[in-house]
C-alpha atoms as a PDB file:
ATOM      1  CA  UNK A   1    -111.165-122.804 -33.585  1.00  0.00           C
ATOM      2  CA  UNK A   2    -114.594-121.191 -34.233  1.00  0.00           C
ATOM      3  CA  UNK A   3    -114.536-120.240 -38.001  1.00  0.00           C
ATOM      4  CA  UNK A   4    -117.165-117.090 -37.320  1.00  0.00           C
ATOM      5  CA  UNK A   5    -114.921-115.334 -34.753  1.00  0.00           C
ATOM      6  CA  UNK A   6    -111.498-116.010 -36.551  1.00  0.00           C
ATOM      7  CA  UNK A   7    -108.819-114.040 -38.448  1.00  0.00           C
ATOM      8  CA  UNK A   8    -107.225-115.176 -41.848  1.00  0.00           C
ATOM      9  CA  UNK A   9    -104.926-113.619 -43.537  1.00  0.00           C
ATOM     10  CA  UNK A  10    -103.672-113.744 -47.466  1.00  0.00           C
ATOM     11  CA  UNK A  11    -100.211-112.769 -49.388  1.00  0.00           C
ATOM     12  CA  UNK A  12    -100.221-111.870 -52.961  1.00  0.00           C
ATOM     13  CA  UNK A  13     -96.779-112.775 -53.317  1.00  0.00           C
ATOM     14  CA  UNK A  14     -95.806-111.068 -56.820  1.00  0.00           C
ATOM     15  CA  UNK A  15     -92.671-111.335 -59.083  1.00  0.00           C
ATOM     16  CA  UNK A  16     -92.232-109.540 -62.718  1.00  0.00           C
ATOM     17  CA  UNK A  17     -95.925-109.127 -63.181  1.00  0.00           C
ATOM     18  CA  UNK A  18     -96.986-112.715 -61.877  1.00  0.00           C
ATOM     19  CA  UNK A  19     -98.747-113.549 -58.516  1.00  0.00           C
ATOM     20  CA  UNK A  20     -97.664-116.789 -56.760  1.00  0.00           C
ATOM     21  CA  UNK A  21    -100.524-119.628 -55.715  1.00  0.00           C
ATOM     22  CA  UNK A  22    -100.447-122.850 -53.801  1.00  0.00           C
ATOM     23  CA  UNK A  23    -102.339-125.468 -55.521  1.00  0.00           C
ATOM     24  CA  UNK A  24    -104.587-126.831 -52.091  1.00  0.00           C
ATOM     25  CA  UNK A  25    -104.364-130.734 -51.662  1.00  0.00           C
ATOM     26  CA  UNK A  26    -106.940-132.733 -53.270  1.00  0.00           C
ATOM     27  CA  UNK A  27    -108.754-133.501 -49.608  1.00  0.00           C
ATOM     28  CA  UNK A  28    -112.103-133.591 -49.492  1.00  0.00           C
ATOM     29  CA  UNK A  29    -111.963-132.774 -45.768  1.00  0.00           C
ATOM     30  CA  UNK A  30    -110.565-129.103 -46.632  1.00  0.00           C
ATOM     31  CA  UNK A  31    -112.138-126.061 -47.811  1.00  0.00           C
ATOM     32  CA  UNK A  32    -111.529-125.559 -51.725  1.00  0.00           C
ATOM     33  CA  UNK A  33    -109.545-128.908 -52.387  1.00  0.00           C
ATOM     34  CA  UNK A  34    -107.707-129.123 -55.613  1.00  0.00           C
ATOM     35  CA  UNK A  35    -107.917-124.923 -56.437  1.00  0.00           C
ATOM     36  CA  UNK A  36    -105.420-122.503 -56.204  1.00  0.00           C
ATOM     37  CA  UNK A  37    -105.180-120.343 -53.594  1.00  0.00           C
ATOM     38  CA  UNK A  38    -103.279-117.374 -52.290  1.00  0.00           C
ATOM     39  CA  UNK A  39    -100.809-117.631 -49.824  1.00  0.00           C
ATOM     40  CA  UNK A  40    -102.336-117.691 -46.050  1.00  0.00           C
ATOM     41  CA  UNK A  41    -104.246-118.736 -43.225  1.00  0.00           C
ATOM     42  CA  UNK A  42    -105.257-118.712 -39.802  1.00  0.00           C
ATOM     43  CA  UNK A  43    -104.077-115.940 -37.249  1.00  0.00           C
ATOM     44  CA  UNK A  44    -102.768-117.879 -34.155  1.00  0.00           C
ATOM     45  CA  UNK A  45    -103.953-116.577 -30.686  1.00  0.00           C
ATOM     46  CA  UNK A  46    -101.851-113.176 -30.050  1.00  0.00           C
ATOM     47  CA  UNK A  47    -100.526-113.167 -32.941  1.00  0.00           C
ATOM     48  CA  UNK A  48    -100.743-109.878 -35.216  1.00  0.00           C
ATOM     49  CA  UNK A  49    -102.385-110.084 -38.593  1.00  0.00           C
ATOM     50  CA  UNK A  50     -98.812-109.129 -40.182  1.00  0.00           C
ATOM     51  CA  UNK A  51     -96.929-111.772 -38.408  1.00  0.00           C
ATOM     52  CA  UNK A  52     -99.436-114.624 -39.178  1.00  0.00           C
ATOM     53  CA  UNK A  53     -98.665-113.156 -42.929  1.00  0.00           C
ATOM     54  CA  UNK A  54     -95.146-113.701 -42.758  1.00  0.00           C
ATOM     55  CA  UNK A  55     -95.277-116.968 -40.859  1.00  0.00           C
ATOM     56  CA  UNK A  56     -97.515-118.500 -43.237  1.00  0.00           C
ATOM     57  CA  UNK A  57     -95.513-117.411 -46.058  1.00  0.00           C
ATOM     58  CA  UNK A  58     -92.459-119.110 -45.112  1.00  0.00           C
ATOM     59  CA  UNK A  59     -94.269-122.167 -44.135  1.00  0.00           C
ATOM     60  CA  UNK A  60     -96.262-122.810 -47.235  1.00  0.00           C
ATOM     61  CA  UNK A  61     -93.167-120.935 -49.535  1.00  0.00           C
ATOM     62  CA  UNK A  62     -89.945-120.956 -47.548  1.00  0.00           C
ATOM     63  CA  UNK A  63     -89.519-117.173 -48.110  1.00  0.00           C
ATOM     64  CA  UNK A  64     -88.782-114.976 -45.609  1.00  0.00           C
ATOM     65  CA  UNK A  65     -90.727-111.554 -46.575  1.00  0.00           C
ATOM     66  CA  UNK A  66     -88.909-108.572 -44.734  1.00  0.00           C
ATOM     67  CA  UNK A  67     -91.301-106.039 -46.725  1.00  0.00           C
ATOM     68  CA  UNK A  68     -95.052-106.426 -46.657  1.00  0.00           C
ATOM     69  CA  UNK A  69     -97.694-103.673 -47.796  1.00  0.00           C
ATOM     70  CA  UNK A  70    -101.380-103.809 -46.271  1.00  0.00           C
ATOM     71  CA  UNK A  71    -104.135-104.241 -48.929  1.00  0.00           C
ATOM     72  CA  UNK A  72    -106.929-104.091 -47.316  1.00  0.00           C
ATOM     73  CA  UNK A  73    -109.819-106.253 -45.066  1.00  0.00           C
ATOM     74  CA  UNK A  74    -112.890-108.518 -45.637  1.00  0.00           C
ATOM     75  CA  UNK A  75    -115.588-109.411 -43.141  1.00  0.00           C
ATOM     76  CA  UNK A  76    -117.467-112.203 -44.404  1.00  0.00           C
ATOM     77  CA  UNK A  77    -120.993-113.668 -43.545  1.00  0.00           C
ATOM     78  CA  UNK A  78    -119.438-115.561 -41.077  1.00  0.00           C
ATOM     79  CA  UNK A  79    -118.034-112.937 -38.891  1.00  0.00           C
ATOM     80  CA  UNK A  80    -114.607-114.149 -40.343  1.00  0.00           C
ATOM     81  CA  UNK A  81    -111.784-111.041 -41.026  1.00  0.00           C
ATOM     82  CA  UNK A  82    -109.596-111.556 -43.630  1.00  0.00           C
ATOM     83  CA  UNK A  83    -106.515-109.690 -44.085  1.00  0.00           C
ATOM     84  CA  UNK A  84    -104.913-108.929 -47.505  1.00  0.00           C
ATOM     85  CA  UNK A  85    -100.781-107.970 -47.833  1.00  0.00           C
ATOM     86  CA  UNK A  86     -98.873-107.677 -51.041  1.00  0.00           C
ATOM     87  CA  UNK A  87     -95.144-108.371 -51.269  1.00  0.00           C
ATOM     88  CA  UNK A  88     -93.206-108.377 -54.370  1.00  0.00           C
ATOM     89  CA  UNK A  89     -90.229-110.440 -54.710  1.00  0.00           C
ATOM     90  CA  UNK A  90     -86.814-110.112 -56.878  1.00  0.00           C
ATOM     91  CA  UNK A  91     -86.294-112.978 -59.185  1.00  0.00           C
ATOM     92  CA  UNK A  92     -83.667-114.142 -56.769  1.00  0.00           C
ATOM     93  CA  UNK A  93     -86.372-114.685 -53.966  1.00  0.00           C
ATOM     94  CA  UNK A  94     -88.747-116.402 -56.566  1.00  0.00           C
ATOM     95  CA  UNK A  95     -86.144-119.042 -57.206  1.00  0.00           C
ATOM     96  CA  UNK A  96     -85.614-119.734 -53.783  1.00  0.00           C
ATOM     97  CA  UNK A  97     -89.241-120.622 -53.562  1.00  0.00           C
ATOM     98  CA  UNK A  98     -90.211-124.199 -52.468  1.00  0.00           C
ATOM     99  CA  UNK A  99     -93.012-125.910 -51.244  1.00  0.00           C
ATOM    100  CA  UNK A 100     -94.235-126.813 -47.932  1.00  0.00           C
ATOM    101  CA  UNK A 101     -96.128-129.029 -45.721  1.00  0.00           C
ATOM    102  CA  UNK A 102     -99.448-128.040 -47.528  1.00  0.00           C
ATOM    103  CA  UNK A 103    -100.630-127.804 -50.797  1.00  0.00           C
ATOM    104  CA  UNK A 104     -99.924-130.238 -54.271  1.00  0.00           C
ATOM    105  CA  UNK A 105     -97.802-126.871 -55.871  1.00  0.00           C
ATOM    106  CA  UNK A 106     -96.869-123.499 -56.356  1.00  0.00           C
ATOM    107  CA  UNK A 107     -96.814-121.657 -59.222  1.00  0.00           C
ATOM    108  CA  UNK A 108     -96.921-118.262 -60.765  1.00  0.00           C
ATOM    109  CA  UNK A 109     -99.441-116.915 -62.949  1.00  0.00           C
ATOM    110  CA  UNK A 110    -100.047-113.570 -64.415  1.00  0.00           C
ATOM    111  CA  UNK A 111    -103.387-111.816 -63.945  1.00  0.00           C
ATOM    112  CA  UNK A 112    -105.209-112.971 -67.819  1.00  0.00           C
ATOM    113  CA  UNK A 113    -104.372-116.574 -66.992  1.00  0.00           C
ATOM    114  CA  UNK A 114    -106.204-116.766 -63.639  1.00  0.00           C
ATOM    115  CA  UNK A 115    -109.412-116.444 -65.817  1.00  0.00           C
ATOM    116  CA  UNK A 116    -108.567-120.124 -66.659  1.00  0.00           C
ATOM    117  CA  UNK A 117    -107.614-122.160 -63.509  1.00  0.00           C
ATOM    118  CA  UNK A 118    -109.972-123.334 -60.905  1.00  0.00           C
ATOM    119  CA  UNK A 119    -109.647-120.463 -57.463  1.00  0.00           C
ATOM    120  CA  UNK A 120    -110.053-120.597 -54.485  1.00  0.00           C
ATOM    121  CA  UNK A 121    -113.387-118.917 -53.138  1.00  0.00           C
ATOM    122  CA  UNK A 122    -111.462-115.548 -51.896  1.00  0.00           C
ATOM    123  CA  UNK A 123    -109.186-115.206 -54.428  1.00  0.00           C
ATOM    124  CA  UNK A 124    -111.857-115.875 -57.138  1.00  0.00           C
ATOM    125  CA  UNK A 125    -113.715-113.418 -55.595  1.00  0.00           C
ATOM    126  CA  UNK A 126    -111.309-110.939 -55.304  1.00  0.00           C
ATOM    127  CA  UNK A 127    -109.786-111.724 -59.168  1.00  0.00           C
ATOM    128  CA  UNK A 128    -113.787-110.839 -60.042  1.00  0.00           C
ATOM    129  CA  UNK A 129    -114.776-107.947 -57.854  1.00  0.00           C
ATOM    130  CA  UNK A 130    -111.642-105.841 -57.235  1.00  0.00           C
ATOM    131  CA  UNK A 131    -109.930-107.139 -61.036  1.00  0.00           C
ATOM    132  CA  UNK A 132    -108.120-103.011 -61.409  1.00  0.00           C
ATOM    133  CA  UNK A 133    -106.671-103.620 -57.592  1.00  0.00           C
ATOM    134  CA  UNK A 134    -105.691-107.042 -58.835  1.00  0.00           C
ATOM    135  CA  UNK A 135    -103.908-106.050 -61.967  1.00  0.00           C
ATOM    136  CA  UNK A 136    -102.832-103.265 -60.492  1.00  0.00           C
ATOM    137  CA  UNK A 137    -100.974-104.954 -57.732  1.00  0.00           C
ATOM    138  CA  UNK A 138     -99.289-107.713 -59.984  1.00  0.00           C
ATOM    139  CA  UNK A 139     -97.757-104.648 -62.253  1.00  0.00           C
ATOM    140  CA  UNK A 140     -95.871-103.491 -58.885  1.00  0.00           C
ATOM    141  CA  UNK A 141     -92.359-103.559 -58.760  1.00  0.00           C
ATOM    142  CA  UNK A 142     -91.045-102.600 -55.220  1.00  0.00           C
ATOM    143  CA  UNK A 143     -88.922-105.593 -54.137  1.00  0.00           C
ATOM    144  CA  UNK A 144     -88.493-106.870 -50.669  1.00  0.00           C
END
């Protein structure tokens, strides 16, 4: 896969004020190893930017997300498009939560402690650019 003409996409998965991460396994082999990361990844060949969005979130989560709201789109450097969703969760779906094939955890934090865990590269630049759309997202409280 060629890195400068692929799609990502990331899920701010969010329950009672608190945005879900996935701790990223401590490889050294892997883009941000050991940081916590939103929910994501590649967009498969034909696949739409929504359904690699709900694919990835029950691989790496085991939810199944029926409702999911577009946030917006980043090109980077790279040529790279990254696409951003929100869903937010009822405290029944955040207790069916478990982890996947990747990743050392998952975990939810609320928007004043991600100021004190090590990010990912998008997210931390998302939590520091955009931090109203940020903390304005994690106060939603549409369920799907």
């Amino acid at each position: 896969m060629d890195i400068s003409t692929s799609r990502t996409v990331s899920v701010f998965i969010v329950n009672r004020g608190r945005v879900l991460l996935l701790l990223r396994d401590d490889k050294p082999t892997i883009p941000n190893p050991n940081k916590w990361s939103a929910i994501g990844g590649f967009v498969e060949q034909g696949e739409s930017a929504e359904d690699a969005a709900r694919r990835e979130a029950l691989e790496e989560t085991g939810l199944v997300l029926e409702g999911l709201e577009y946030v917006g789109e980043e090109t980077y450097e790279s040529g790279r498009v990254s696409t951003r969703f929100l869903a937010v969760i009822s405290d029944e779906k955040a207790n069916r939560i478990c982890l996947g094939d990747e990743g050392q955890a998952l975990r939810f934090f609320t928007f004043v402690e991600l100021a004190d865990i090590p990010l990912s590269g998008s997210i931390r630049r998302y939590y520091d650019m955009c931090p109203d759309v940020l903390s304005s997202m994690l106060a939603r409280e549409i369920f799907c």
